[in-house]
C-alpha atoms as a PDB file:
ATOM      1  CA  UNK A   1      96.029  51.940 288.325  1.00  0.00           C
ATOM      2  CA  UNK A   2      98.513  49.294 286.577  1.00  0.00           C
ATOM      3  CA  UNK A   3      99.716  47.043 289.244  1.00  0.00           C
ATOM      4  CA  UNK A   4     103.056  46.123 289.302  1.00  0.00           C
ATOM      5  CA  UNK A   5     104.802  43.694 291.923  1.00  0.00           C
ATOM      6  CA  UNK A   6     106.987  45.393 294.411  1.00  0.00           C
ATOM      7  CA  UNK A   7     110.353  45.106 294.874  1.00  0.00           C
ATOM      8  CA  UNK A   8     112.831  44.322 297.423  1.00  0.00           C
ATOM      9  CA  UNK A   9     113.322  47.919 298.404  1.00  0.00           C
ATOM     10  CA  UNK A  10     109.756  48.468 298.121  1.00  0.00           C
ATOM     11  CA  UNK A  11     108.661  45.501 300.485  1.00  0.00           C
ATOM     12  CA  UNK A  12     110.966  46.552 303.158  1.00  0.00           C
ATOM     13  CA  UNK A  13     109.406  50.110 303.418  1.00  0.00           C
ATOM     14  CA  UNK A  14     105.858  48.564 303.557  1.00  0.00           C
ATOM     15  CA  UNK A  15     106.656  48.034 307.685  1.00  0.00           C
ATOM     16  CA  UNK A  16     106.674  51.878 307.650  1.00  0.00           C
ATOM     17  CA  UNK A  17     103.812  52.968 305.258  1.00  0.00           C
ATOM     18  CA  UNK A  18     101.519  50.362 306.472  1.00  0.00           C
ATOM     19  CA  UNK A  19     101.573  49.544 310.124  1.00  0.00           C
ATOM     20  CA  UNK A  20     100.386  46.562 311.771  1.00  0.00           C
ATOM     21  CA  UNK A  21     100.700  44.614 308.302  1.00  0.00           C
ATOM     22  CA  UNK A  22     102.748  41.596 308.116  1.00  0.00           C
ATOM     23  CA  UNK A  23     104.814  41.550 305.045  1.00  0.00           C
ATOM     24  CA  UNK A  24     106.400  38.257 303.282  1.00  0.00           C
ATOM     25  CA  UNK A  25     106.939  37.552 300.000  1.00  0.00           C
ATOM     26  CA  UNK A  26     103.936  36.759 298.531  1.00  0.00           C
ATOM     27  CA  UNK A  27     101.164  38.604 300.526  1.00  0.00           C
ATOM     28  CA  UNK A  28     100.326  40.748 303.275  1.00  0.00           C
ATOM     29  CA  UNK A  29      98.187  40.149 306.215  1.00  0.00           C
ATOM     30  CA  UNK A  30      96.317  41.948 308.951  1.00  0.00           C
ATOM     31  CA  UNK A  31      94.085  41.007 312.066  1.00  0.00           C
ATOM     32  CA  UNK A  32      91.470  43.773 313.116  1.00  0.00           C
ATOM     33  CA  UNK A  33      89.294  43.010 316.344  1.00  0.00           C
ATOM     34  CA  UNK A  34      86.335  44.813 317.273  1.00  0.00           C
ATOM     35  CA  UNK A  35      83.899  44.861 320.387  1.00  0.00           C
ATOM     36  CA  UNK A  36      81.230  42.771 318.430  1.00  0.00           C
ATOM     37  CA  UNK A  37      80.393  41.263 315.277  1.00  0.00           C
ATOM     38  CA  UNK A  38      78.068  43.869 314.273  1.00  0.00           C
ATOM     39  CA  UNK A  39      81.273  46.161 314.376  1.00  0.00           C
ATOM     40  CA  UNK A  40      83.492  43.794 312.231  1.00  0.00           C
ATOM     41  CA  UNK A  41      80.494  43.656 309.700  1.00  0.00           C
ATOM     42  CA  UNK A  42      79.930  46.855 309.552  1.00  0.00           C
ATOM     43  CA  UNK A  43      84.370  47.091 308.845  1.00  0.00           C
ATOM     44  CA  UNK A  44      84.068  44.402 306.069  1.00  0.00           C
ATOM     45  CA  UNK A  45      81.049  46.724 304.484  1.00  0.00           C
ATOM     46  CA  UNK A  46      83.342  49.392 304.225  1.00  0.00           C
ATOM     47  CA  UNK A  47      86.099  47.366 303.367  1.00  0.00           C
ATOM     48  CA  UNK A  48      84.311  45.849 300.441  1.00  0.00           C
ATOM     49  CA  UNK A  49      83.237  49.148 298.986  1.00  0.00           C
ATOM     50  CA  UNK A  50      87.246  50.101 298.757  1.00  0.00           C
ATOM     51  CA  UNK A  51      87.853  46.866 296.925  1.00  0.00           C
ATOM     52  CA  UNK A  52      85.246  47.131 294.408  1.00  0.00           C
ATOM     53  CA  UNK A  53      86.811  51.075 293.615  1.00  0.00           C
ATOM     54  CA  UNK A  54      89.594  49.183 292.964  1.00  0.00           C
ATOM     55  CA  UNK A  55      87.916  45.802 291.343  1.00  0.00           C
ATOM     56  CA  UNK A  56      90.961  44.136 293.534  1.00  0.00           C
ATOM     57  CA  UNK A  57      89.454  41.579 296.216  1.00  0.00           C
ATOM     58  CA  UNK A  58      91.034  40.397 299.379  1.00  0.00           C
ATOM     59  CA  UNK A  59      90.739  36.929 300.541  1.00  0.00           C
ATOM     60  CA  UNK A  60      89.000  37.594 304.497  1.00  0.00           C
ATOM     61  CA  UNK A  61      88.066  35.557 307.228  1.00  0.00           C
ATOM     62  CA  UNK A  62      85.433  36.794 309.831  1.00  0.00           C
ATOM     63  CA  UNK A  63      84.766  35.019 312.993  1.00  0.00           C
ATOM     64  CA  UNK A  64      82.434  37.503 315.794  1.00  0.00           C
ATOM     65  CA  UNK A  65      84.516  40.085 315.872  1.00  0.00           C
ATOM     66  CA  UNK A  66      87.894  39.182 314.338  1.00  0.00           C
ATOM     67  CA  UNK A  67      88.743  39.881 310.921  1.00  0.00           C
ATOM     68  CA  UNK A  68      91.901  38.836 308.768  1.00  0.00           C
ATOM     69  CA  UNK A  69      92.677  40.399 305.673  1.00  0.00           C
ATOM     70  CA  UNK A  70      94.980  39.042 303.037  1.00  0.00           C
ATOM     71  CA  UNK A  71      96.344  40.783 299.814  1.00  0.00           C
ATOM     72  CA  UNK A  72      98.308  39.499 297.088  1.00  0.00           C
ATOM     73  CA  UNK A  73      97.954  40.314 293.290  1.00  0.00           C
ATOM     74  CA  UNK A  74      97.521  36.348 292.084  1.00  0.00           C
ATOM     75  CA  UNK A  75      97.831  37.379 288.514  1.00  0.00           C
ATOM     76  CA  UNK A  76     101.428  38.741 288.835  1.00  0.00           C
ATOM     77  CA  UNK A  77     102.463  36.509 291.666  1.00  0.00           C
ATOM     78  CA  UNK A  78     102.740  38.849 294.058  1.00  0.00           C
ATOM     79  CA  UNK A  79     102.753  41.882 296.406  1.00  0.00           C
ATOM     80  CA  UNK A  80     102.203  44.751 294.572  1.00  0.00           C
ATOM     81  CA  UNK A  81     101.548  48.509 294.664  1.00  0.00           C
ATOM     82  CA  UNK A  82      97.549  47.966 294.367  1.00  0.00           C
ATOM     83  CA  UNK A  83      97.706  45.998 297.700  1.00  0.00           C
ATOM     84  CA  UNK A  84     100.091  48.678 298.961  1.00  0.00           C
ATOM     85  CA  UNK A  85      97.338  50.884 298.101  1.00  0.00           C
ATOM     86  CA  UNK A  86      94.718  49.217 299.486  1.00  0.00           C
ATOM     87  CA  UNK A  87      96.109  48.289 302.565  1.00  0.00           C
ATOM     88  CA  UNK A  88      96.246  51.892 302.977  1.00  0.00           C
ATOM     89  CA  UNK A  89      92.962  52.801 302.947  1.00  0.00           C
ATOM     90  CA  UNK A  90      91.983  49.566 304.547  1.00  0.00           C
ATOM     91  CA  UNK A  91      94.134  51.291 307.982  1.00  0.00           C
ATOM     92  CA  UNK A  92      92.023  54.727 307.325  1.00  0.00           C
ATOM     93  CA  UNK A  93      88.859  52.569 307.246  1.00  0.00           C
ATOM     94  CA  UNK A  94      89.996  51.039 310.433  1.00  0.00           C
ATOM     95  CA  UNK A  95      91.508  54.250 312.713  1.00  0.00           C
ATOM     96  CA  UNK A  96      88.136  56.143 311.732  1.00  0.00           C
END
């Protein structure tokens, strides 16, 4: 997949393809909680699997059972459609 950074349009229907995703301009973010930490490891396994598919790595933060996820595609300055995409399946990971 070539990334490419999203446009205007593109950013605005981000609200509606990836819920509970905050959007600005130059990343998105997401908090997941969990019962325990074993559960928010177990997440961030998953997680990490995805990201290596797509050799594109968030930058995380994991305290017990919190975890925040942040995408942006340094290299083009941006939000693009690979963090689109993996925000995506980051949500399937997380409503399984």
């Amino acid at each position: 997949m070539e990334p490419y950074i999203l446009q205007d349009e593109e950013l605005n229907e981000l609200v509606v393809k990836i819920p509970g995703w905050e959007i600005n301009s130059k990343q998105i973010q997401r908090e997941f909680n969990f019962a325990n930490f074993i559960e928010a490891f177990a997440f961030m396994t998953k997680v990490a699997l995805i990201c290596e598919k797509y050799n594109h790595h968030p930058y995380w933060e994991n305290v017990y059972a919190k975890v925040i996820i942040k995408l942006s595609t340094h290299d083009l300055g941006g939000i693009t459609n690979l963090d689109q995409t993996l925000a995506l399946e980051i949500n399937k990971i997380f409503d399984q």
